[in-house]
Protein backbone atom coordinates (compact mmCIF):
# COMPACT_ATOMS: atom_id res chain seq x y z
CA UNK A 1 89.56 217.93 4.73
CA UNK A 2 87.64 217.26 8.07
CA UNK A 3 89.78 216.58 11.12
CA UNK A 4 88.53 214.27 13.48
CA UNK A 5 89.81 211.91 16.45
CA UNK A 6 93.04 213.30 15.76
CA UNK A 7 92.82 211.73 11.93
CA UNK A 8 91.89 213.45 8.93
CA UNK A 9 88.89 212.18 6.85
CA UNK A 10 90.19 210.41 4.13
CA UNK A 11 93.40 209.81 5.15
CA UNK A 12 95.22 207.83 6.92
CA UNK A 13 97.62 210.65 8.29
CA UNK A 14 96.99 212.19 11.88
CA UNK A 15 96.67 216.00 12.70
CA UNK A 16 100.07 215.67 13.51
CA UNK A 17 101.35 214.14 10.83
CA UNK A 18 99.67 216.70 8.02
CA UNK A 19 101.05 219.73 10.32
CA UNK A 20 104.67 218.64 10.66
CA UNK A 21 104.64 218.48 6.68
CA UNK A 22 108.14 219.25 6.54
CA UNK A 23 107.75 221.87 2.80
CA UNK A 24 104.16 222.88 3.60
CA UNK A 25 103.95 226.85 3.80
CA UNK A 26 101.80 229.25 3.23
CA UNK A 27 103.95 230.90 0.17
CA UNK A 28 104.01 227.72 -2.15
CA UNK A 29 101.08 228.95 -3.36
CA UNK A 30 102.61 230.90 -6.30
CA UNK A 31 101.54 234.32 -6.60
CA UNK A 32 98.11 233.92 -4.32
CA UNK A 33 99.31 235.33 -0.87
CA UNK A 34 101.38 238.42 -2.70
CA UNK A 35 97.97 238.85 -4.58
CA UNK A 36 96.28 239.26 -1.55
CA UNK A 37 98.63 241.40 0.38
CA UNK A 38 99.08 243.77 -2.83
CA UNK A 39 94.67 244.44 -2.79
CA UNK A 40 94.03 244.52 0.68
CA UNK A 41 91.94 248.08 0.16
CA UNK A 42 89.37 246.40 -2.18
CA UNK A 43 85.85 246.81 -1.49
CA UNK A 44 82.85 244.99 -2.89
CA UNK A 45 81.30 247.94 -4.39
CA UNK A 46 84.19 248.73 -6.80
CA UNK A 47 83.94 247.65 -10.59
CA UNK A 48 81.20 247.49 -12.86
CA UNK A 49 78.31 247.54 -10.82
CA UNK A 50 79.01 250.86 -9.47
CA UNK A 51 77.22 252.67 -12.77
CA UNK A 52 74.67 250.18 -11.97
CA UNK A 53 73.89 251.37 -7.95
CA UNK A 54 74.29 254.84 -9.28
CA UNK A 55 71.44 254.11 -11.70
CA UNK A 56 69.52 252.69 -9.81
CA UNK A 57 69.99 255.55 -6.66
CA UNK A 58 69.25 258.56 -9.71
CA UNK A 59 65.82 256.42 -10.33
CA UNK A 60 65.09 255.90 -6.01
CA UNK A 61 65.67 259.87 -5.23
CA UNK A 62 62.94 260.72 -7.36
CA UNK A 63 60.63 259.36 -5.32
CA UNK A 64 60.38 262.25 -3.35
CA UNK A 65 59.42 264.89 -6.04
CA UNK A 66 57.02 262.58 -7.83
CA UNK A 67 54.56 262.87 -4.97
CA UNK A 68 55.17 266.24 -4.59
CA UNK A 69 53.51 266.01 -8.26
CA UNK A 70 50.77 263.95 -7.25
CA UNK A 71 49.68 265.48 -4.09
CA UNK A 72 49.40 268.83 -6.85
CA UNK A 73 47.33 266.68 -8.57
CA UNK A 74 45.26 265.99 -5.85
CA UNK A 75 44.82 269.62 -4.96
CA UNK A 76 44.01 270.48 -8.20
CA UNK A 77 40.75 267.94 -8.38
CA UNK A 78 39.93 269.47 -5.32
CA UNK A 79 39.82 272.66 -5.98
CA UNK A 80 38.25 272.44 -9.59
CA UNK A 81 35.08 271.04 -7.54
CA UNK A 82 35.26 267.90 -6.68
CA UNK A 83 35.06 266.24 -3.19
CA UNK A 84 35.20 269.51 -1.14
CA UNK A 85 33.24 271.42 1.75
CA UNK A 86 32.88 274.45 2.83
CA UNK A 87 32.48 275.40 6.24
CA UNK A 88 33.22 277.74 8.89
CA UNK A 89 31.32 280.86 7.21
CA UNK A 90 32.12 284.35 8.76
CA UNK A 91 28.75 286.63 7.52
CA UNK A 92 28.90 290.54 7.75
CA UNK A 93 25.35 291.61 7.19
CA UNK A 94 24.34 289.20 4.57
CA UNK A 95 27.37 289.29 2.63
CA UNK A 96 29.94 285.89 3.15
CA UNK A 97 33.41 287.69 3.90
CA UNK A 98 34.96 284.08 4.73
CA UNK A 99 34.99 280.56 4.84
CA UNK A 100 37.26 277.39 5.51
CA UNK A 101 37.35 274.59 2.28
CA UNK A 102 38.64 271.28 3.32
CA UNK A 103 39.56 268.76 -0.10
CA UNK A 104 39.33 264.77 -0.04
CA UNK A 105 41.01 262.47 -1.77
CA UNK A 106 37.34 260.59 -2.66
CA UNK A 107 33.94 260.99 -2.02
CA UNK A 108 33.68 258.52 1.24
CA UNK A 109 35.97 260.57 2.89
CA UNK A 110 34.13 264.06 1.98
CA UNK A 111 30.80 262.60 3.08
CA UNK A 112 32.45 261.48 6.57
CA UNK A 113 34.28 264.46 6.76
CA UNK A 114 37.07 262.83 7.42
CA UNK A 115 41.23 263.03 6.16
CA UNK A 116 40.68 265.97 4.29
CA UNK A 117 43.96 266.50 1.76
CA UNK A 118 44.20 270.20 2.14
CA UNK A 119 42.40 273.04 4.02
CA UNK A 120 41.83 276.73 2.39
CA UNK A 121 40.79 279.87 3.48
CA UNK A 122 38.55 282.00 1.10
CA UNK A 123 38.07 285.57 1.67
CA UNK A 124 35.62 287.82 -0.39
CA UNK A 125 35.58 291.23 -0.33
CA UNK A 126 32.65 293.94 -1.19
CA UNK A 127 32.16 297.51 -2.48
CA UNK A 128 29.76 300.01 -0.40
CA UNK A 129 26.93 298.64 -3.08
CA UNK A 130 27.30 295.36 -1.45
CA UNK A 131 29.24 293.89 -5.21
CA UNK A 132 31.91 291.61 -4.84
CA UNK A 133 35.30 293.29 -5.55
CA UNK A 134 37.44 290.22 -5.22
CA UNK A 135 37.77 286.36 -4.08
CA UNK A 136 40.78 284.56 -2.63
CA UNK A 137 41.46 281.23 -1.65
CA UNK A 138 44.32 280.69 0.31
CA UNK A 139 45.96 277.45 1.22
CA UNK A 140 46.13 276.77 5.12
CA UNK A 141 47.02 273.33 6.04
C-alpha cells in the first residue's frame, strides 16, 4: 500500500484511519515475529551451500602451486636448450671458469634480450692438464 496526500492508494481510508486500527498489532501475525526473534544469529552463509563455497575455495587455493608447476616447466625448456644466452664469460687463460645464462619464455624475447624467466650461474672447473673436472649451473635470479 502507497500512502499519499494523507490517503492510501486504493483505499478510501486516510493514514489516520489505517493507524488507529483499533486490533492491528504486530503479534497477530501467528508465529512470524516469535520466528524471527528465536533466529536472530542466522547468517546467509549457513546451510547447504557451505560444502559448496568450501569446494569451490579447495579448487581457488590451488592456484598458487599450479604455477609454481608451470614456471618449473618453464625452467626446464630453458635449460634443456631452448631460448637461452649466455653471457658474462669470466676466462682464466683460455679456459671458461664462468658465465651468466639468462632463459626466455619464447624466442622474441631471447633475440631482444629482454624478460628473461630465470638467470644462472655456471661455473667450470679444470685439472693442472687444463681437463674439465666438473660443471655447475646454479640458479641466481
Amino acid at each position: 500500500m502507497i500512502l499519499y496526500s494523507g490517503k492510501a492508494s486504493r483505499s478510501n481510508h486516510s493514514v489516520f484511519d489505517v493507524w488507529n486500527y483499533a486490533t492491528r498489532t504486530l503479534t497477530s501475525f501467528g508465529d512470524l515475529i516469535s520466528s524471527i526473534w528465536a533466529n536472530i544469529t542466522r547468517t546467509l552463509t549457513l546451510g547447504t551451500k557451505d560444502t559448496e563455497i568450501d569446494a569451490i575455495k579447495n579448487q581457488t587455493d590451488k592456484i598458487s602451486s599450479i604455477k609454481t608447476e608451470t614456471d618449473k616447466i618453464a625452467e626446464i625448456l630453458g635449460l634443456s636448450q631452448s631460448n637461452y644466452r649466455i653471457i658474462s664469460f669470466t676466462y682464466e687463460g683460455q679456459l671458461l671458469k664462468e658465465s651468466i645464462m639468462k632463459i626466455y619464455g619464447n624466442k622474441s624475447d631471447c633475440e631482444a634480450n629482454i624478460d628473461s624467466t630465470g638467470i644462472y650461474k655456471m661455473t667450470a672447473t679444470y685439472n693442472v692438464d687444463g681437463k674439465c673436472t666438473g660443471y655447475k649451473v646454479t640458479k641466481e635470479a
